[in-house]
C-alpha atoms as a PDB file:
ATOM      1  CA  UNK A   1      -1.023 -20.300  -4.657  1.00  0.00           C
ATOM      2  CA  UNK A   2       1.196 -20.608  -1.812  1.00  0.00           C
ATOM      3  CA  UNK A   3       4.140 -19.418  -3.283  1.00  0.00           C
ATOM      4  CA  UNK A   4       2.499 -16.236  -4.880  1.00  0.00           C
ATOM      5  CA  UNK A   5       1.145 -15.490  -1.156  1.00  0.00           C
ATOM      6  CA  UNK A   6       4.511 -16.124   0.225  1.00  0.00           C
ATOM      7  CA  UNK A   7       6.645 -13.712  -2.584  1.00  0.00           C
ATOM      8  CA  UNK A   8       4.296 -11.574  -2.149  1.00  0.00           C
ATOM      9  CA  UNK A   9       5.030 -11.086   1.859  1.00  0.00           C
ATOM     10  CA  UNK A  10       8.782 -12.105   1.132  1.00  0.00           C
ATOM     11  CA  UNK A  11       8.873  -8.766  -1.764  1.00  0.00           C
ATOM     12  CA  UNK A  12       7.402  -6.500   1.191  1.00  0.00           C
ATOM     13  CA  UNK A  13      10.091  -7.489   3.659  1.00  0.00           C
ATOM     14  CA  UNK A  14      12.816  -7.305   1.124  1.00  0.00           C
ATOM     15  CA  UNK A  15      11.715  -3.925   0.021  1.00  0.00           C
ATOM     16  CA  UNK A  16      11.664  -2.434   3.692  1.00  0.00           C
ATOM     17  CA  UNK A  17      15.199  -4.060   4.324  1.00  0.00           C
ATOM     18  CA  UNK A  18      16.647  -2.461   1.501  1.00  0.00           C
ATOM     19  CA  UNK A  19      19.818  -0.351   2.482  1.00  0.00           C
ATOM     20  CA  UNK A  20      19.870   3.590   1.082  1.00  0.00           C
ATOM     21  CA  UNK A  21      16.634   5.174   1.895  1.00  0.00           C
ATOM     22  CA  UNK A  22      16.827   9.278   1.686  1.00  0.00           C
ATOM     23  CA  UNK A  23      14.129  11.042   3.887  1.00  0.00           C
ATOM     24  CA  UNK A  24      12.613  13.785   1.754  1.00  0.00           C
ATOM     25  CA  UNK A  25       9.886  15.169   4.646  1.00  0.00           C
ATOM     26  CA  UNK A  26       9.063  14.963   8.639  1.00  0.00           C
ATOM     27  CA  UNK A  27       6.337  15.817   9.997  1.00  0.00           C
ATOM     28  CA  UNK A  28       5.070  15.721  13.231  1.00  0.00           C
ATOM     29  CA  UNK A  29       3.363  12.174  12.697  1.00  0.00           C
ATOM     30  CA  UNK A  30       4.335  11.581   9.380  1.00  0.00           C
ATOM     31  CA  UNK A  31       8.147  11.227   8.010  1.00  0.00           C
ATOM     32  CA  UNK A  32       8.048  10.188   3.944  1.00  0.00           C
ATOM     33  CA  UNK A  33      11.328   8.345   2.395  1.00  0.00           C
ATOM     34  CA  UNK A  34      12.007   7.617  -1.204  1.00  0.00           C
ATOM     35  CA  UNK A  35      14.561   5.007  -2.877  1.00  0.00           C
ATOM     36  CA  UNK A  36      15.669   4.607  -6.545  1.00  0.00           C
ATOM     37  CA  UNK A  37      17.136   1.731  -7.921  1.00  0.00           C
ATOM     38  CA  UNK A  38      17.067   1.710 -11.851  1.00  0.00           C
ATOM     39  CA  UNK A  39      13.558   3.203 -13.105  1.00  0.00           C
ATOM     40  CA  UNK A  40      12.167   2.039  -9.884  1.00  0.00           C
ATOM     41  CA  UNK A  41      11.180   4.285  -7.401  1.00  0.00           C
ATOM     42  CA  UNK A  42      10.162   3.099  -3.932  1.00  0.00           C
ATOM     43  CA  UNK A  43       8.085   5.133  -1.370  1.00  0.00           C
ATOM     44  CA  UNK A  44       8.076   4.358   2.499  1.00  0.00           C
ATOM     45  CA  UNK A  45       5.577   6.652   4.656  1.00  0.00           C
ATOM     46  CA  UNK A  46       6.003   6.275   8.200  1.00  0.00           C
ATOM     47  CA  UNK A  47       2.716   6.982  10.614  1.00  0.00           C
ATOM     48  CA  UNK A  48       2.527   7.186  14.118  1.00  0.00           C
ATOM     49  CA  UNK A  49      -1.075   6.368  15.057  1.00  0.00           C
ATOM     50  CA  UNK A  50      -2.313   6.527  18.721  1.00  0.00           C
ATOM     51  CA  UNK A  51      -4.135   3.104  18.488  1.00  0.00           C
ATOM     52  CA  UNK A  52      -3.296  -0.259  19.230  1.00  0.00           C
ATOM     53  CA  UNK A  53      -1.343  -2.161  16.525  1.00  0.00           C
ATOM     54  CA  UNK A  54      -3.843  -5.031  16.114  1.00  0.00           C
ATOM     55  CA  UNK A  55      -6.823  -2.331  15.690  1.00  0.00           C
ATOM     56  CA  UNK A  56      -4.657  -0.939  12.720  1.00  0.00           C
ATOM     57  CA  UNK A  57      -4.035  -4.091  11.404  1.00  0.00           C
ATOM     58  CA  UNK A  58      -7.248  -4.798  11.440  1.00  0.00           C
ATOM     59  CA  UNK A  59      -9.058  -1.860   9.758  1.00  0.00           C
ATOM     60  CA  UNK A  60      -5.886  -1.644   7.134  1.00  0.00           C
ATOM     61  CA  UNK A  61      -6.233  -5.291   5.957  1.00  0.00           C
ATOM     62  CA  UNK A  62     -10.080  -4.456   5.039  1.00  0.00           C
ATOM     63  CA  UNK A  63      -9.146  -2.975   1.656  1.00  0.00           C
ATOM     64  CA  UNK A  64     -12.607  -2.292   1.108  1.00  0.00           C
ATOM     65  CA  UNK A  65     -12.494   0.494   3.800  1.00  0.00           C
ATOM     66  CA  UNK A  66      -9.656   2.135   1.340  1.00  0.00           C
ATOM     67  CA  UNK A  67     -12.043   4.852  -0.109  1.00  0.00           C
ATOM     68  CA  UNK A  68     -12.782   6.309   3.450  1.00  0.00           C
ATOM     69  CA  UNK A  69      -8.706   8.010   3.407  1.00  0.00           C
ATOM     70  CA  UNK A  70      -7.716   7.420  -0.287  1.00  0.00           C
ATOM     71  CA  UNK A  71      -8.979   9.151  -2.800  1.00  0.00           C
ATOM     72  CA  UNK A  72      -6.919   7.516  -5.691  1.00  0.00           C
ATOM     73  CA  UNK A  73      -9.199   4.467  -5.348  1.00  0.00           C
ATOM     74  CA  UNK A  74     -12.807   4.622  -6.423  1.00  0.00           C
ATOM     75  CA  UNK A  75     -14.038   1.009  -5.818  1.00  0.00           C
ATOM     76  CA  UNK A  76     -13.051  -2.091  -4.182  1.00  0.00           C
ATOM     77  CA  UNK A  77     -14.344  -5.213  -4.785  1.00  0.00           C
ATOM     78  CA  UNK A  78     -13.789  -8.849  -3.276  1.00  0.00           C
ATOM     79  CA  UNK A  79     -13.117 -11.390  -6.071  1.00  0.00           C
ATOM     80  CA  UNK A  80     -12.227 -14.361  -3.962  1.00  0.00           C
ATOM     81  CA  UNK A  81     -11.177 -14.962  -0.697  1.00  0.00           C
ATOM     82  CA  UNK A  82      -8.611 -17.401  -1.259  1.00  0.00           C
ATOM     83  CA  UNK A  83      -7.835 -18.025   2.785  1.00  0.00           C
ATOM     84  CA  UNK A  84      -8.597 -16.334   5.887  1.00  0.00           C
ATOM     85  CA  UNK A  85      -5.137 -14.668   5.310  1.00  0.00           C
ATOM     86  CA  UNK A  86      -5.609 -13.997   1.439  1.00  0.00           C
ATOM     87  CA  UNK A  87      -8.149 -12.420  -0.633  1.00  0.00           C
ATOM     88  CA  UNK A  88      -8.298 -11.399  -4.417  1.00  0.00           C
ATOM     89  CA  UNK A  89      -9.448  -7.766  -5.005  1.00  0.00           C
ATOM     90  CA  UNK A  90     -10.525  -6.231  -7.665  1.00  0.00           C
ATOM     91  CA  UNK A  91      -9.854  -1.845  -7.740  1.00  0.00           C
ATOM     92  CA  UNK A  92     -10.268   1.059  -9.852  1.00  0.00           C
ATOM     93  CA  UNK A  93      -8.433   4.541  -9.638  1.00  0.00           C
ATOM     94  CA  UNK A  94      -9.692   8.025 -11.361  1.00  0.00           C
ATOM     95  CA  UNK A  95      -8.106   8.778 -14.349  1.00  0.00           C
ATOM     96  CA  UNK A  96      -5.036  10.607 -14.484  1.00  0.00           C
ATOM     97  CA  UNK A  97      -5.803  13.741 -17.002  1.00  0.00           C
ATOM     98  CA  UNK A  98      -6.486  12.937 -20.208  1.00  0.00           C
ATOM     99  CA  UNK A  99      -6.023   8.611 -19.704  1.00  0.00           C
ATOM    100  CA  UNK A 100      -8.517   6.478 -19.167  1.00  0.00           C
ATOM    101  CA  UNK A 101      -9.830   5.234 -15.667  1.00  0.00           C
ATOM    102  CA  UNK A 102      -6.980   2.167 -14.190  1.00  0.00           C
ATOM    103  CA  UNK A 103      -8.176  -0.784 -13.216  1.00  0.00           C
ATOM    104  CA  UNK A 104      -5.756  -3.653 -10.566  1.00  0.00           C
ATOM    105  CA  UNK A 105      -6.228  -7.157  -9.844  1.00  0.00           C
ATOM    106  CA  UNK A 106      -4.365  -7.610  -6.420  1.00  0.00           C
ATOM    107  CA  UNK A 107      -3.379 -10.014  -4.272  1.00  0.00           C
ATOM    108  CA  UNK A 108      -3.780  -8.765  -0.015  1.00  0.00           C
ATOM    109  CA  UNK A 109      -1.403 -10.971   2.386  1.00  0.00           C
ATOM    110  CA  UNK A 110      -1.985 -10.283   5.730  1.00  0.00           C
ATOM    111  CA  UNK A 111       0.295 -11.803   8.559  1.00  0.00           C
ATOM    112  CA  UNK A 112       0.594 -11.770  12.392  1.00  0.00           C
ATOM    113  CA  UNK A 113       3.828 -11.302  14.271  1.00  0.00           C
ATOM    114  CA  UNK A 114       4.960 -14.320  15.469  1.00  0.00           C
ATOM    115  CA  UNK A 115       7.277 -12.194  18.181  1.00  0.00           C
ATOM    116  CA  UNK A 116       6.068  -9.077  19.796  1.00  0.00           C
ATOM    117  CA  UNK A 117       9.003  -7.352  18.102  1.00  0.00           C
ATOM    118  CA  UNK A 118       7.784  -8.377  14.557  1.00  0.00           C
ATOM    119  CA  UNK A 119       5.423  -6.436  12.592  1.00  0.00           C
ATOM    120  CA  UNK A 120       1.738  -7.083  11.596  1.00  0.00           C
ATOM    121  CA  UNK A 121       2.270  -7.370   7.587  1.00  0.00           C
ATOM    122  CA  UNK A 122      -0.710  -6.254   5.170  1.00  0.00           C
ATOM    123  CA  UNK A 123       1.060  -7.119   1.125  1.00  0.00           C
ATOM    124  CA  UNK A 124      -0.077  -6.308  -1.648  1.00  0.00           C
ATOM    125  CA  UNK A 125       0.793  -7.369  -5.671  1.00  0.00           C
ATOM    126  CA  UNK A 126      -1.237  -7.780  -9.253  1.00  0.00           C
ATOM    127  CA  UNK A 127      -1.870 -11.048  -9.767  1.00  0.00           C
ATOM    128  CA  UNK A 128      -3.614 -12.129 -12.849  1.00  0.00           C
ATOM    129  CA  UNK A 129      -6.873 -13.852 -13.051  1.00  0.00           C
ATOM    130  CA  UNK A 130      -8.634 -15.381 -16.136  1.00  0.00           C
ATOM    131  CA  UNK A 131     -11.860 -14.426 -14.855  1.00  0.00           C
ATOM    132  CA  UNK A 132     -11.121 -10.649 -14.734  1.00  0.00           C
ATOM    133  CA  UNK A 133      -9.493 -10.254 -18.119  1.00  0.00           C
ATOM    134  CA  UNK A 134      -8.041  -6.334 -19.195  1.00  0.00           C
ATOM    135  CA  UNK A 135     -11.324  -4.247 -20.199  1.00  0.00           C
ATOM    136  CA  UNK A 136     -11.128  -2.011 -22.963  1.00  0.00           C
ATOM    137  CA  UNK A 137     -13.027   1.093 -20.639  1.00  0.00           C
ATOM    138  CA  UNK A 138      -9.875   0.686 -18.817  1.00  0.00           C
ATOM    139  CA  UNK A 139      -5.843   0.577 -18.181  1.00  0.00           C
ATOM    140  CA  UNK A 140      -5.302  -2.238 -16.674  1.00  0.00           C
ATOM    141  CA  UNK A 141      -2.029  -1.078 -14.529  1.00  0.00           C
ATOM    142  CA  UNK A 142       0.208  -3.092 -11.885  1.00  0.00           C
ATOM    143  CA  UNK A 143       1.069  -2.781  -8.455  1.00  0.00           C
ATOM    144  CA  UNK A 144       4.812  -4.761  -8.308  1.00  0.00           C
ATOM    145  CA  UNK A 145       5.175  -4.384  -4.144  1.00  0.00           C
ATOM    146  CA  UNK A 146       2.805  -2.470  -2.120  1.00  0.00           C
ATOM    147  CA  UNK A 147       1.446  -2.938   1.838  1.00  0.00           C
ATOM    148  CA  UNK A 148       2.138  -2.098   5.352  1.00  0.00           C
ATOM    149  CA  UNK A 149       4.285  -3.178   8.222  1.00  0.00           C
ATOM    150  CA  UNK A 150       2.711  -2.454  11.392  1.00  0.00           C
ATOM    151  CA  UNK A 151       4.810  -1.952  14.674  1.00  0.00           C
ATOM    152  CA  UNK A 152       3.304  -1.693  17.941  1.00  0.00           C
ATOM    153  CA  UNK A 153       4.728   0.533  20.248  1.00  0.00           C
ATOM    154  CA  UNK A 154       2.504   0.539  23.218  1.00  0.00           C
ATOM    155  CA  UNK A 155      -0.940  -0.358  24.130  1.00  0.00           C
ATOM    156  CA  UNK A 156      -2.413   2.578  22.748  1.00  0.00           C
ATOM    157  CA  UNK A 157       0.184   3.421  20.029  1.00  0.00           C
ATOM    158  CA  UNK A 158       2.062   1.711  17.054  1.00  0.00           C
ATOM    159  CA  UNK A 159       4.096   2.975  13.692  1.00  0.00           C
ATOM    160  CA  UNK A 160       2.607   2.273  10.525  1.00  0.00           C
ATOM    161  CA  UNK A 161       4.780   2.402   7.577  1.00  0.00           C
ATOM    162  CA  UNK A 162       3.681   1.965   4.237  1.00  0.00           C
ATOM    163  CA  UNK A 163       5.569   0.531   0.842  1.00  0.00           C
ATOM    164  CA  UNK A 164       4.830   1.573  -2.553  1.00  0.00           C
ATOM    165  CA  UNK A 165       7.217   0.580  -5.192  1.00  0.00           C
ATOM    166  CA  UNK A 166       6.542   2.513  -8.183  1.00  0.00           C
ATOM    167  CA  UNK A 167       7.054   2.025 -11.877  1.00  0.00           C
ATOM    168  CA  UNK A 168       6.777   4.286 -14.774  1.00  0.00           C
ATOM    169  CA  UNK A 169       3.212   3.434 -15.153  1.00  0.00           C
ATOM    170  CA  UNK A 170       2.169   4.620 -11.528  1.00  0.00           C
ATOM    171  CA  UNK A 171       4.939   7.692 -11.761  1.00  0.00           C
ATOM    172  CA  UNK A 172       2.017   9.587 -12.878  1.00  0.00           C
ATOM    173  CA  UNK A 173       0.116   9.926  -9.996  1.00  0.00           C
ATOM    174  CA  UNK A 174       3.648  10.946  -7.968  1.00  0.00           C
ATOM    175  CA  UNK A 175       5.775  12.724 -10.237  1.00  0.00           C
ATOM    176  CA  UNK A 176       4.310  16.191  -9.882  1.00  0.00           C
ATOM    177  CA  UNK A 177       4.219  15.479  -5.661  1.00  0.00           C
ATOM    178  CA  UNK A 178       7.776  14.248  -5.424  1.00  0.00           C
ATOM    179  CA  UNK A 179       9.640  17.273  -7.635  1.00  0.00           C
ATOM    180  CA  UNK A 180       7.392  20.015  -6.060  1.00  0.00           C
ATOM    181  CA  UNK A 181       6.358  18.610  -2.769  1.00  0.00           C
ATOM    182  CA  UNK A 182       4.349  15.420  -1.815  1.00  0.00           C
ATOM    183  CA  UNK A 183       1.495  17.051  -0.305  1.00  0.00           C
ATOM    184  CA  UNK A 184      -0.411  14.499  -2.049  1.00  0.00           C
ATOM    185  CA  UNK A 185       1.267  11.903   0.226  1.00  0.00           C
ATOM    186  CA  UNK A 186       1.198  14.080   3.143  1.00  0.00           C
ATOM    187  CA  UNK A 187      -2.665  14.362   2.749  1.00  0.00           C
ATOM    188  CA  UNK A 188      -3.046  10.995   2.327  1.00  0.00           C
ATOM    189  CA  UNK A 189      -0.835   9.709   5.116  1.00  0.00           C
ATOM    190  CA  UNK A 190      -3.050  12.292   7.078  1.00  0.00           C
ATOM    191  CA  UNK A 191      -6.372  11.037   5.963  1.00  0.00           C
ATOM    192  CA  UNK A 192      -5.172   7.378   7.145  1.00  0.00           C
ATOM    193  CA  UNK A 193      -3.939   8.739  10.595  1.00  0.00           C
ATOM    194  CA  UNK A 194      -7.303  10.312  10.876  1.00  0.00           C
ATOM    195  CA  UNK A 195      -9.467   7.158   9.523  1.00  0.00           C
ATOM    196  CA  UNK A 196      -7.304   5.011  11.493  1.00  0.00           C
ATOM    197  CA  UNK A 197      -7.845   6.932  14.925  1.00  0.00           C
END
């Protein structure tokens, strides 16, 4: 258990280190980056939110406030909180058209910075458990590296940036935003600034 929890922070922080990211939009609040390595595709969305970094940590950590700015997740449901740092949830997205509704197991990691310069770290990864077994209404589908780092920048102010690393099974969802635009993204990234504020 502790190992899982600690690859799962450890694959967040090596994702967000990795050299080579291309910017592909800036906004005013919003800048979106995208880096291939193989048949992986990683996202980074960077926010700037005008509230303290600890309040975003806080409300992005819940997972089951999710629904309120994301519409690719329909439910969200506690399985097990494994710590006060660790908890086991269980999610379902809308179909993509024509597929069946997808289902995740994930793990949620949440650290505090140790050093005012560090960030607040929400992680995310499918785990498997034996008591939530694939179910045949559903595609069971994984998240590999997922979460937030969250920077403060002043009392009132900090950058969120969120992680997504994406394989062909998740391409769905992105592959028509990233060749024409990501205004799927955008919106989303919007709906958190305005959720989060």
């Amino acid at each position: 258990q502790a190992y899982v929890s600690y690859s799962n922070i450890a694959a967040l922080a090596h994702l967000a280190a990795k050299p080579g990211w291309e910017i592909t939009t800036t906004l005013d609040h919003i800048k979106i980056w995208t880096h291939e390595e193989g048949d992986v595709l990683s996202l980074k969305v960077e926010m700037r939110v005008k509230i303290p970094s600890h309040l975003a940590f806080s409300l992005l950590s819940d997972f089951t406030f999710c629904q309120q700015w994301d519409k690719h997740f329909l439910t969200h449901e506690v399985l097990q909180t494994v710590n006060e740092d660790e908890k086991i949830y269980y999610v379902t997205s809308p179909p993509v058209t024509g597929n069946k509704p997808r289902d995740f197991v994930i793990l949620v990691s949440q650290r505090q910075p140790c050093k005012p310069s560090e960030p607040y770290i929400v992680a995310v990864k499918s785990v498997t458990l034996t008591s939530m077994p694939p179910s045949p209404e559903y595609c069971r589908s994984e998240i590999l590296c997922a979460g937030f780092h969250i920077y403060s920048e002043s009392n009132s102010s900090c950058m969120v940036c969120y992680f997504n690393q994406v394989t062909s099974g998740v391409t769905a969802y992105l592959a028509a935003n990233l060749t024409g635009s990501s205004k799927s993204i955008e919106d989303t990234a919007l709906q958190c600034i305005k959720f989060l504020e």
